[in-house]
PDB file of N, CA and C in Angstrom:
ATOM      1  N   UNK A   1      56.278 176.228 -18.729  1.00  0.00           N
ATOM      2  CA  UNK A   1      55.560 175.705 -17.608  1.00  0.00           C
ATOM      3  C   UNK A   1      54.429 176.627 -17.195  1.00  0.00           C
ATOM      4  N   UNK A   2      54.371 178.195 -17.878  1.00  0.00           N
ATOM      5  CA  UNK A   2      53.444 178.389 -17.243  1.00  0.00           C
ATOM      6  C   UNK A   2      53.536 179.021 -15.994  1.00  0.00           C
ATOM      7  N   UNK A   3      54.441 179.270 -15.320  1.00  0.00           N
ATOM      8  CA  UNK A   3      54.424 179.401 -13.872  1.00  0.00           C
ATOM      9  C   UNK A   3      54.967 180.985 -13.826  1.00  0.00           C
ATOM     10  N   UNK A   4      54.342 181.586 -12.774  1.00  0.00           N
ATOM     11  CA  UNK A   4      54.666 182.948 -12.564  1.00  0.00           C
ATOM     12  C   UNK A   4      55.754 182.735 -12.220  1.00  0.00           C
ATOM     13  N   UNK A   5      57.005 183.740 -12.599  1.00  0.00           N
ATOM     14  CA  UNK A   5      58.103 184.029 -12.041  1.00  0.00           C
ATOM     15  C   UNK A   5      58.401 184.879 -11.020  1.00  0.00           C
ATOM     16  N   UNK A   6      57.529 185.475 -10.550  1.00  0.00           N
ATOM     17  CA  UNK A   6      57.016 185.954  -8.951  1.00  0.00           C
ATOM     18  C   UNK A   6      56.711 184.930  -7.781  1.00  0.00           C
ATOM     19  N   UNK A   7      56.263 183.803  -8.071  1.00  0.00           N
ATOM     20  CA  UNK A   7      56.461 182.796  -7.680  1.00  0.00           C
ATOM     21  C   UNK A   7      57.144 181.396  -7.376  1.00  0.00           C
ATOM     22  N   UNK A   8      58.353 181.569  -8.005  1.00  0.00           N
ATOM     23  CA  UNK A   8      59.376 180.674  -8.406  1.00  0.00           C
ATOM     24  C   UNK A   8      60.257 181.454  -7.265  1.00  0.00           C
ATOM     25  N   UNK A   9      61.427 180.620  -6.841  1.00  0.00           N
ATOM     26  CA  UNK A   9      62.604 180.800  -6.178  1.00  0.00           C
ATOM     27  C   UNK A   9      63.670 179.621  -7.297  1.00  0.00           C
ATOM     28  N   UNK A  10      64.711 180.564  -7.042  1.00  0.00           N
ATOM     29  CA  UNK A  10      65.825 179.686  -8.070  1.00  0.00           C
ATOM     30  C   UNK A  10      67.155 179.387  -7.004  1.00  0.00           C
ATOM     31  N   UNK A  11      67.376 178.472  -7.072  1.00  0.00           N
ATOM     32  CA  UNK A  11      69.060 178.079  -6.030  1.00  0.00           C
ATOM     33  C   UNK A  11      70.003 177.381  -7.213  1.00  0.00           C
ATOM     34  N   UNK A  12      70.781 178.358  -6.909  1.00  0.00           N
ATOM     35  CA  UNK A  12      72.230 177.805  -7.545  1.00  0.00           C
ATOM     36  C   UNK A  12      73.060 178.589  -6.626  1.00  0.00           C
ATOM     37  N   UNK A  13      75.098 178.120  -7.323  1.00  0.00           N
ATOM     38  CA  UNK A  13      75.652 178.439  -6.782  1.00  0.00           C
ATOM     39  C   UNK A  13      76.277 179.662  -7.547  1.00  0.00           C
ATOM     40  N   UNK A  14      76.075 180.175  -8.456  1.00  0.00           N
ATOM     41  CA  UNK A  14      76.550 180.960  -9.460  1.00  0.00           C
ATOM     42  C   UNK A  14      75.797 182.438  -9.591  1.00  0.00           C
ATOM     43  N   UNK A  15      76.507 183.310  -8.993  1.00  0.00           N
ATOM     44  CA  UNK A  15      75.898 184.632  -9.725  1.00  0.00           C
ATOM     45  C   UNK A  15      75.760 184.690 -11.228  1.00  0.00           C
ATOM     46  N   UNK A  16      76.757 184.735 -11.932  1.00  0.00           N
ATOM     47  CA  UNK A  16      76.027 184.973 -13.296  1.00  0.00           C
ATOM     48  C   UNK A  16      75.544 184.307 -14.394  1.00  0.00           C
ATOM     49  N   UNK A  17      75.060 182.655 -13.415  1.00  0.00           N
ATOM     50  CA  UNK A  17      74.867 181.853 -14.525  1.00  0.00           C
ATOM     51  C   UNK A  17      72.992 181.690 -14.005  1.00  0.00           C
ATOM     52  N   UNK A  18      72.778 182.162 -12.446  1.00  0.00           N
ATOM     53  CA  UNK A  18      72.091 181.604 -11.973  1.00  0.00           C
ATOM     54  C   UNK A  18      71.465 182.740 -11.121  1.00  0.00           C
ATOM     55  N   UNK A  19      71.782 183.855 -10.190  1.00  0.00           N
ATOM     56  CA  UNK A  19      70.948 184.847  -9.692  1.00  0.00           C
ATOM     57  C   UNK A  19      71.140 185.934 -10.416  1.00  0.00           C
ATOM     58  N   UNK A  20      71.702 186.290 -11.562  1.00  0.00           N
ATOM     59  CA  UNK A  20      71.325 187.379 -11.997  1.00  0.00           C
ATOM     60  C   UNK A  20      70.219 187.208 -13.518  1.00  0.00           C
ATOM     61  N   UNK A  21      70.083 186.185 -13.985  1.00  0.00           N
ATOM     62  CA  UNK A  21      68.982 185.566 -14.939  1.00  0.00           C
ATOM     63  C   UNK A  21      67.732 185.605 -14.174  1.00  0.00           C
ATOM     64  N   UNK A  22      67.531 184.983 -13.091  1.00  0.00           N
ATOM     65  CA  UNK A  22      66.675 184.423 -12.275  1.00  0.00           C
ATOM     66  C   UNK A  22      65.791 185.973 -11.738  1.00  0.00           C
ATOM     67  N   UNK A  23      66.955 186.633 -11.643  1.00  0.00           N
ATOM     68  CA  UNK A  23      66.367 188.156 -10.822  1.00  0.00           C
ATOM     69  C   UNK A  23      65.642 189.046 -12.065  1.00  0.00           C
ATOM     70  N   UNK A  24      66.572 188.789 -13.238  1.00  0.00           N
ATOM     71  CA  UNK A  24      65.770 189.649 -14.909  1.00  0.00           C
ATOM     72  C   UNK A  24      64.460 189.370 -14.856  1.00  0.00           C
ATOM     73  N   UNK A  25      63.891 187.506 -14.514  1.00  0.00           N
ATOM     74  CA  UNK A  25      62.593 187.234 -14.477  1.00  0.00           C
ATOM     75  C   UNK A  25      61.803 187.691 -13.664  1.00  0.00           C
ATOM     76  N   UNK A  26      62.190 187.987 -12.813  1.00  0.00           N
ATOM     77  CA  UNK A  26      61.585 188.058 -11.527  1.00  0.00           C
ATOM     78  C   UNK A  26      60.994 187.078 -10.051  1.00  0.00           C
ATOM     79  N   UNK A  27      61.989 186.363 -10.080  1.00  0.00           N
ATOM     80  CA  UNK A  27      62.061 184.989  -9.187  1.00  0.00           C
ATOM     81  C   UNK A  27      63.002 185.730  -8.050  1.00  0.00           C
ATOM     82  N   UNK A  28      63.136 185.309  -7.007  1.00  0.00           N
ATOM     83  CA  UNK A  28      63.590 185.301  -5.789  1.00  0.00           C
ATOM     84  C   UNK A  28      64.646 184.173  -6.031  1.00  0.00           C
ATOM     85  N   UNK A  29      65.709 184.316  -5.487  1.00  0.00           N
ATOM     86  CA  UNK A  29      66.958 183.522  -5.481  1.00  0.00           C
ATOM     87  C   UNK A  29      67.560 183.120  -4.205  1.00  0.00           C
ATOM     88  N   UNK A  30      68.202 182.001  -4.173  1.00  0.00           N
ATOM     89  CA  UNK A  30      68.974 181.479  -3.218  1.00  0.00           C
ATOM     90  C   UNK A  30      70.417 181.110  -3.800  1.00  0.00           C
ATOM     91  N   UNK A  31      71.526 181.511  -2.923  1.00  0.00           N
ATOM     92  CA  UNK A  31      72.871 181.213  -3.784  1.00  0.00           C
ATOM     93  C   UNK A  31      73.510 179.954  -2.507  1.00  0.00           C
ATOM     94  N   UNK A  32      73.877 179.314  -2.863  1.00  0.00           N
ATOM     95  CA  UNK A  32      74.223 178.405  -2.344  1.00  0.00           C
ATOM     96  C   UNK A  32      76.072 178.542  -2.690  1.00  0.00           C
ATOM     97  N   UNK A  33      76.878 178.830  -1.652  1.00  0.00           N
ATOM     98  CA  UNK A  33      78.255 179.049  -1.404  1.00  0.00           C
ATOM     99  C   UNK A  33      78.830 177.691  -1.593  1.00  0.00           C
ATOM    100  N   UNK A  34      79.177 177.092  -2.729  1.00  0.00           N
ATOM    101  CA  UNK A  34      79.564 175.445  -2.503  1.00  0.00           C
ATOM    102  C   UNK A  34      80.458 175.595  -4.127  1.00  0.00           C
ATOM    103  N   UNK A  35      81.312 174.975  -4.120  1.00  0.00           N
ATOM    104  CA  UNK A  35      82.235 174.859  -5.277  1.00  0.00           C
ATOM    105  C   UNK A  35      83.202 176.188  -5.986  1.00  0.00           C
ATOM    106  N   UNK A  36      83.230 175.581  -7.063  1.00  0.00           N
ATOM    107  CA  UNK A  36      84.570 176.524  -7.637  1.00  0.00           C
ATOM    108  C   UNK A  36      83.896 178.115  -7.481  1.00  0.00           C
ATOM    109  N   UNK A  37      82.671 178.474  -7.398  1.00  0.00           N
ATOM    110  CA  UNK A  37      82.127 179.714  -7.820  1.00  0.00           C
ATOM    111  C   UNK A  37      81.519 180.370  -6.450  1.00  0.00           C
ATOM    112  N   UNK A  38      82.264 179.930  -4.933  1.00  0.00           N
ATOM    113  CA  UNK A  38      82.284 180.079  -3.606  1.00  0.00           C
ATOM    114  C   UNK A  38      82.553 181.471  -3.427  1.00  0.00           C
ATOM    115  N   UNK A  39      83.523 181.894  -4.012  1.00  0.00           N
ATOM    116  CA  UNK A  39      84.129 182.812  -3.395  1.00  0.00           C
ATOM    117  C   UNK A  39      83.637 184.166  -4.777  1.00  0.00           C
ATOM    118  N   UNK A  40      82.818 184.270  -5.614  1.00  0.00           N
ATOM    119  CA  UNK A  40      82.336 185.200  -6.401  1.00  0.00           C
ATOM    120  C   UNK A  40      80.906 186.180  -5.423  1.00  0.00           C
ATOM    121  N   UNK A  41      81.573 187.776  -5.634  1.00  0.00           N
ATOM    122  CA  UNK A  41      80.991 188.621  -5.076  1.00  0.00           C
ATOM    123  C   UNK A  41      80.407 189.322  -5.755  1.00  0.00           C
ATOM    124  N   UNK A  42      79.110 190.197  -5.640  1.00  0.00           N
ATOM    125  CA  UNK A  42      78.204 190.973  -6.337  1.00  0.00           C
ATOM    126  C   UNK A  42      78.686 191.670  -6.336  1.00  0.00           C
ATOM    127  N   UNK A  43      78.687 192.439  -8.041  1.00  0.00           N
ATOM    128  CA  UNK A  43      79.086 193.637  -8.102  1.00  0.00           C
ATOM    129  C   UNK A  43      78.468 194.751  -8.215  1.00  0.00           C
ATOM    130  N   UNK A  44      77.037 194.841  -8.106  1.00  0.00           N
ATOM    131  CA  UNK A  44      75.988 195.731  -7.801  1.00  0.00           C
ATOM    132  C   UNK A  44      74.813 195.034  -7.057  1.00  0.00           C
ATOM    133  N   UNK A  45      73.735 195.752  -6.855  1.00  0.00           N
ATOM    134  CA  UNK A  45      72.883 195.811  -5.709  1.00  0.00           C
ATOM    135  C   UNK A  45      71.662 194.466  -6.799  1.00  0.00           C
ATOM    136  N   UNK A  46      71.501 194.681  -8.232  1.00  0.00           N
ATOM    137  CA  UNK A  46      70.967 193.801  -8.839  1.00  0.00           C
ATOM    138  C   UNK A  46      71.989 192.013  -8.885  1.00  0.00           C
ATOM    139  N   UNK A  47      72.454 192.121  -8.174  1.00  0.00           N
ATOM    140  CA  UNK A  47      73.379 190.445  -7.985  1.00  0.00           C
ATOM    141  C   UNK A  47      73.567 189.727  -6.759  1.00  0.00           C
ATOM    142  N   UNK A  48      72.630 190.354  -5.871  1.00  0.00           N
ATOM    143  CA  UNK A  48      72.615 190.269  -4.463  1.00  0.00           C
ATOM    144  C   UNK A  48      71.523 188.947  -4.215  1.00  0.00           C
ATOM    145  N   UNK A  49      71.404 188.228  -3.913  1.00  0.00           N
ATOM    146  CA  UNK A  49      70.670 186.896  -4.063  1.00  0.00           C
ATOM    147  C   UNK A  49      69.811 187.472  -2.820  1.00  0.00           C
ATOM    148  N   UNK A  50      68.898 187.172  -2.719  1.00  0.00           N
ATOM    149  CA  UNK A  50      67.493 187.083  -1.317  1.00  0.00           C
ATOM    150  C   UNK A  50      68.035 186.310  -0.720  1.00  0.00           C
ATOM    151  N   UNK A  51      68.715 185.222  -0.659  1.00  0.00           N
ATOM    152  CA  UNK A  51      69.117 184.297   0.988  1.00  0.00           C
ATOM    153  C   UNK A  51      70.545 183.617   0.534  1.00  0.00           C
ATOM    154  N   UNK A  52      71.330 183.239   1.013  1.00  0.00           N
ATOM    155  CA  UNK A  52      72.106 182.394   1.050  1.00  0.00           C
ATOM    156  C   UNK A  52      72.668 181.680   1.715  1.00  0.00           C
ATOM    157  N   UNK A  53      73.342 180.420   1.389  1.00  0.00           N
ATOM    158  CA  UNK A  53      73.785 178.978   2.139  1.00  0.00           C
ATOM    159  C   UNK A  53      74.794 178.556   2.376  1.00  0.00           C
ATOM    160  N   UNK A  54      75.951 178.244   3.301  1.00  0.00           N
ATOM    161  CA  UNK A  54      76.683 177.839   3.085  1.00  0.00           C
ATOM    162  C   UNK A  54      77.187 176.181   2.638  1.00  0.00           C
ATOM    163  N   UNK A  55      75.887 175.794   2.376  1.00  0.00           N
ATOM    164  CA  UNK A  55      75.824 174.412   1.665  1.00  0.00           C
ATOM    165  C   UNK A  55      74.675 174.087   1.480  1.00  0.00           C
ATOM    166  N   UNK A  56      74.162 173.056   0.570  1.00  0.00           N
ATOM    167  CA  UNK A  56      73.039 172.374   0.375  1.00  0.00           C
ATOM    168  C   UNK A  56      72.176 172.077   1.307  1.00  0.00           C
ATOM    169  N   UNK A  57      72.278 171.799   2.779  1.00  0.00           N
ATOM    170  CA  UNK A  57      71.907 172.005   3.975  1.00  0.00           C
ATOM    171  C   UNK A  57      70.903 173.139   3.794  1.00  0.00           C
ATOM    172  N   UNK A  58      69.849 173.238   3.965  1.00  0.00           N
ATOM    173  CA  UNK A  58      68.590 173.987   4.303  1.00  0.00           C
ATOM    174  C   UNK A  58      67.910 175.034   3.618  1.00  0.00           C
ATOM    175  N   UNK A  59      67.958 174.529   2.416  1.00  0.00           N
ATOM    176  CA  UNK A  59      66.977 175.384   1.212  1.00  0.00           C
ATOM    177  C   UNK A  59      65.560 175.365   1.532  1.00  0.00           C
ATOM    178  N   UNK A  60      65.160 174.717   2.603  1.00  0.00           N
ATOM    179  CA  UNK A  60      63.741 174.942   2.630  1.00  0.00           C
ATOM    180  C   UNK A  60      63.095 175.895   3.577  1.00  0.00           C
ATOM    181  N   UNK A  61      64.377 175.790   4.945  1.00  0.00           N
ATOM    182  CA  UNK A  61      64.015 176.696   5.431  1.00  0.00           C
ATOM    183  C   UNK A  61      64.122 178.101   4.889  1.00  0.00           C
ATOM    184  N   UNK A  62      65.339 178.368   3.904  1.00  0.00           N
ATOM    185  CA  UNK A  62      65.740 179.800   3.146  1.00  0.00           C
ATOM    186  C   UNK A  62      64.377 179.945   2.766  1.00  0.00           C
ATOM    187  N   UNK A  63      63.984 179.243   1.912  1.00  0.00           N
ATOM    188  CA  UNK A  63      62.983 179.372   0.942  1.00  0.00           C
ATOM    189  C   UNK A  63      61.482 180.003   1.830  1.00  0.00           C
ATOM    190  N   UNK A  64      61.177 179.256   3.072  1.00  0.00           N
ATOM    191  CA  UNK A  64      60.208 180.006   3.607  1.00  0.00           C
ATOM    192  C   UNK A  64      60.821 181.223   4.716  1.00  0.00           C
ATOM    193  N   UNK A  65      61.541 181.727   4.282  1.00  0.00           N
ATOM    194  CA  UNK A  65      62.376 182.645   4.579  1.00  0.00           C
ATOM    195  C   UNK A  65      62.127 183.993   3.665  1.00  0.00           C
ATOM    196  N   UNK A  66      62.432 183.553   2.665  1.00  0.00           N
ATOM    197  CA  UNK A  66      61.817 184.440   1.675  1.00  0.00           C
ATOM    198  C   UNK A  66      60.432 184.412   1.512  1.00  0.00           C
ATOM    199  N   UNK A  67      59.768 183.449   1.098  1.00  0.00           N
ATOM    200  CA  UNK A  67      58.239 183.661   1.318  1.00  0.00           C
ATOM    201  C   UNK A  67      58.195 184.084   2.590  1.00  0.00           C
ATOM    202  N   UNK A  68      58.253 184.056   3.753  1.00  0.00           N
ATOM    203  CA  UNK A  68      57.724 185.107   4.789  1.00  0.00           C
ATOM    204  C   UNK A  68      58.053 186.657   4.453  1.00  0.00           C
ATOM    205  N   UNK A  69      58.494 186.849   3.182  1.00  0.00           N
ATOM    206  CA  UNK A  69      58.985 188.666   3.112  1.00  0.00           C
ATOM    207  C   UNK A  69      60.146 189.096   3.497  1.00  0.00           C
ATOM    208  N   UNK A  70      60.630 188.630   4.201  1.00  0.00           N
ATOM    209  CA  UNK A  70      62.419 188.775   4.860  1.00  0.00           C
ATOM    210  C   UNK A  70      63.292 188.414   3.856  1.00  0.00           C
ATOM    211  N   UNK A  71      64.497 189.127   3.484  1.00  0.00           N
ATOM    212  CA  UNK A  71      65.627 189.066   2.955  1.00  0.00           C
ATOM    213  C   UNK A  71      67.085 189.141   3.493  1.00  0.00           C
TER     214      UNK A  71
END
């Protein structure tokens, strides 16, 4: 696509399928706390997602959340 990965944000619910790939690129992440993979915790400071959700409920505000610079 072409698209900077400095510019991308990625949401899933999965650390290691989904914010720790996302973070190698260099995208900003959102983890969304919903299903079997709810209760999985970072095990270093590189698995730490930029925002998170406790449901599908309000990825947009996260998202300009992170674009404003706040984590």
């Amino acid at each position: 696509m072409d698209a900077d990965p400095a510019a991308c944000i990625m949401a899933g619910d999965r650390i290691d399928k989904d914010v720790i790939p996302a973070k190698q690129l260099g995208m900003k992440t959102i983890r969304v706390r919903v299903g079997l993979h709810k209760g999985q915790q970072p095990r270093t400071p590189d698995e730490i997602p930029d925002a998170e959700l406790a449901g599908v409920a309000g990825p947009a505000a996260a998202a300009r959340h992170i674009a404003e610079g706040a984590s």
